[in-house]
C-alpha atoms as a PDB file:
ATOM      1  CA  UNK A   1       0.000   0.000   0.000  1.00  0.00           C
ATOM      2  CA  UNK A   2       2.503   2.263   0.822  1.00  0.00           C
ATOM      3  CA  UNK A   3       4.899   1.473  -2.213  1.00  0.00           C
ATOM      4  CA  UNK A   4       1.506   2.223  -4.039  1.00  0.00           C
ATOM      5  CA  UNK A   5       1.507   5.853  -2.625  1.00  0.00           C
ATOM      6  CA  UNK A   6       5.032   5.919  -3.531  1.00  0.00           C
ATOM      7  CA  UNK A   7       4.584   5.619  -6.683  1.00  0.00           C
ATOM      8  CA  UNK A   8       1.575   7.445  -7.608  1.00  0.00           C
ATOM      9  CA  UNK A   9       3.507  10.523  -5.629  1.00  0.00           C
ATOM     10  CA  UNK A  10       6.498   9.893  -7.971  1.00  0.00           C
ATOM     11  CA  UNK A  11       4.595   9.493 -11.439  1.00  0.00           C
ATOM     12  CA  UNK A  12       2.391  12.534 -10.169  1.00  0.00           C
ATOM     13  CA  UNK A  13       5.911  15.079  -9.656  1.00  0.00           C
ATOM     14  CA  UNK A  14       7.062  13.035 -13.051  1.00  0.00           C
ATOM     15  CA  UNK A  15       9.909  11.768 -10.663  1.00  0.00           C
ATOM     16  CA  UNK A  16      11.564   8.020 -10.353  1.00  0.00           C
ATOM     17  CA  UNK A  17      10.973   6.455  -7.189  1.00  0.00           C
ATOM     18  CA  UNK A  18      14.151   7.275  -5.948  1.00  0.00           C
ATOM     19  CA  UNK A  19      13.952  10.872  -6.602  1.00  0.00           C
ATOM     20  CA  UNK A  20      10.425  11.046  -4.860  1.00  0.00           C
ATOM     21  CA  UNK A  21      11.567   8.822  -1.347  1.00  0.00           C
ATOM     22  CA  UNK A  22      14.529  11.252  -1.515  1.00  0.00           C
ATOM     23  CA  UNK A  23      12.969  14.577  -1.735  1.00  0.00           C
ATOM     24  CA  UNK A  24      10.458  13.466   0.892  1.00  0.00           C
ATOM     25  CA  UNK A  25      13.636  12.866   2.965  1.00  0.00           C
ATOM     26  CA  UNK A  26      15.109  16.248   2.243  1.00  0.00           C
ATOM     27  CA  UNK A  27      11.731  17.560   3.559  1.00  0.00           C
ATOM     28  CA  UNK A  28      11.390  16.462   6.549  1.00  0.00           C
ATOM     29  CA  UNK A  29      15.500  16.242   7.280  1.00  0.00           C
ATOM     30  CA  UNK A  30      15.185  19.966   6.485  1.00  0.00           C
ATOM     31  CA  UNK A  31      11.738  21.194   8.379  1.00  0.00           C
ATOM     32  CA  UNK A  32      12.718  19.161  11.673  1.00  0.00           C
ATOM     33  CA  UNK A  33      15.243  20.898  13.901  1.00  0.00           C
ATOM     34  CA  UNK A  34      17.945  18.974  15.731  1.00  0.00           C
ATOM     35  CA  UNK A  35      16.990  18.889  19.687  1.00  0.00           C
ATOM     36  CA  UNK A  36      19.688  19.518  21.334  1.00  0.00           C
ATOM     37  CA  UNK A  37      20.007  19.899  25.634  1.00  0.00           C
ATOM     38  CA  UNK A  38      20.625  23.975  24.850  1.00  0.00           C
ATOM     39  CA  UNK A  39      17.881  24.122  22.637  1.00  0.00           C
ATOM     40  CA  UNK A  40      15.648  22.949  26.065  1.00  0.00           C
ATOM     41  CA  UNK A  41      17.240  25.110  28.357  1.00  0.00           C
ATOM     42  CA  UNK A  42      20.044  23.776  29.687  1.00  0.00           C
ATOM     43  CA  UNK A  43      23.323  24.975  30.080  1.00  0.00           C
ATOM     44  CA  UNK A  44      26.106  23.453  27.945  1.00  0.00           C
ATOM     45  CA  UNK A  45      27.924  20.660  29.545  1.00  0.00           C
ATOM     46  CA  UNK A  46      25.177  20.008  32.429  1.00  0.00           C
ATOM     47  CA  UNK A  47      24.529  16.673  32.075  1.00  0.00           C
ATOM     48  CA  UNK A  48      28.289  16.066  31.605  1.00  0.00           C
ATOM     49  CA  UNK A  49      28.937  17.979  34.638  1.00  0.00           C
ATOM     50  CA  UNK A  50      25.971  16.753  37.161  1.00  0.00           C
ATOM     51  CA  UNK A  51      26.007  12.784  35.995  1.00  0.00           C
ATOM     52  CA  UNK A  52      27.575  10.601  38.621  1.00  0.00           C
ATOM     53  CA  UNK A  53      28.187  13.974  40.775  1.00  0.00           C
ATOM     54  CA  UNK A  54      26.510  12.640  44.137  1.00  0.00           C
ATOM     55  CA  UNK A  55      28.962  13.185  46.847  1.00  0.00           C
ATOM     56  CA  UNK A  56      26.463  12.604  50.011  1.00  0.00           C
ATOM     57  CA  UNK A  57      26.158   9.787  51.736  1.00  0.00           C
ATOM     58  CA  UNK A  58      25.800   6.556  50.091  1.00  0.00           C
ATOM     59  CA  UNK A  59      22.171   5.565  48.376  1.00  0.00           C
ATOM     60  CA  UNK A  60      20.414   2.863  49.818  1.00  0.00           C
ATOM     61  CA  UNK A  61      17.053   1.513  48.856  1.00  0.00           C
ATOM     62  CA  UNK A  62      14.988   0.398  51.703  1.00  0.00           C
ATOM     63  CA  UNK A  63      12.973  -3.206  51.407  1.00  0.00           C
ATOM     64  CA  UNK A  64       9.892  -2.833  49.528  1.00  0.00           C
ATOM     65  CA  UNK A  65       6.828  -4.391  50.774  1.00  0.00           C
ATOM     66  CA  UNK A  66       5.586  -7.656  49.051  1.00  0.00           C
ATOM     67  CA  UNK A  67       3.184  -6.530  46.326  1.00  0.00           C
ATOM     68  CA  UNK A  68      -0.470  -6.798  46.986  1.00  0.00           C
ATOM     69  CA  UNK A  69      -3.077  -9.022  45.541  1.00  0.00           C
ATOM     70  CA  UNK A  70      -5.949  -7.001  43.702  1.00  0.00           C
ATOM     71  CA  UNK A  71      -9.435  -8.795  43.051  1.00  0.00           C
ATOM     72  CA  UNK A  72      -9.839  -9.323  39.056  1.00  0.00           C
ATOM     73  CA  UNK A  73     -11.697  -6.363  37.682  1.00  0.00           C
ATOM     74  CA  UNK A  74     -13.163  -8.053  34.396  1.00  0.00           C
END
């Protein structure tokens, strides 16, 4: 189905297949920006900076409770 598409999309621009799957590709390579950490707000070099920066105590995770048994809804 999709090859279908394709195709009509190619014979429509009078394009070969290949020209139409790569201009599609150009198109959206071209319209989508690159997300970066900066382009969210962050600082450059955060994540480099703050990963495996605990220096507090030690991190322990306390015993979890066994997990409880729910009646069948359906």
């Amino acid at each position: 189905m999709v090859l279908e598409k394709l195709k009509y999309l190619a014979q429509s621009h009078q394009r070969t297949l290949e020209e139409e799957i790569t201009s599609i590709l150009e198109d959206i390579t071209e319209n989508t920006p690159i997300i970066t950490p900066q382009n969210r707000g962050w600082f450059p070099g955060f994540f480099e900076e703050v990963i495996g920066g605990w220096e507090g105590e030690p991190l322990v995770r306390e015993h979890q409770a066994e997990a409880q048994e729910r009646d069948f809804l359906l």
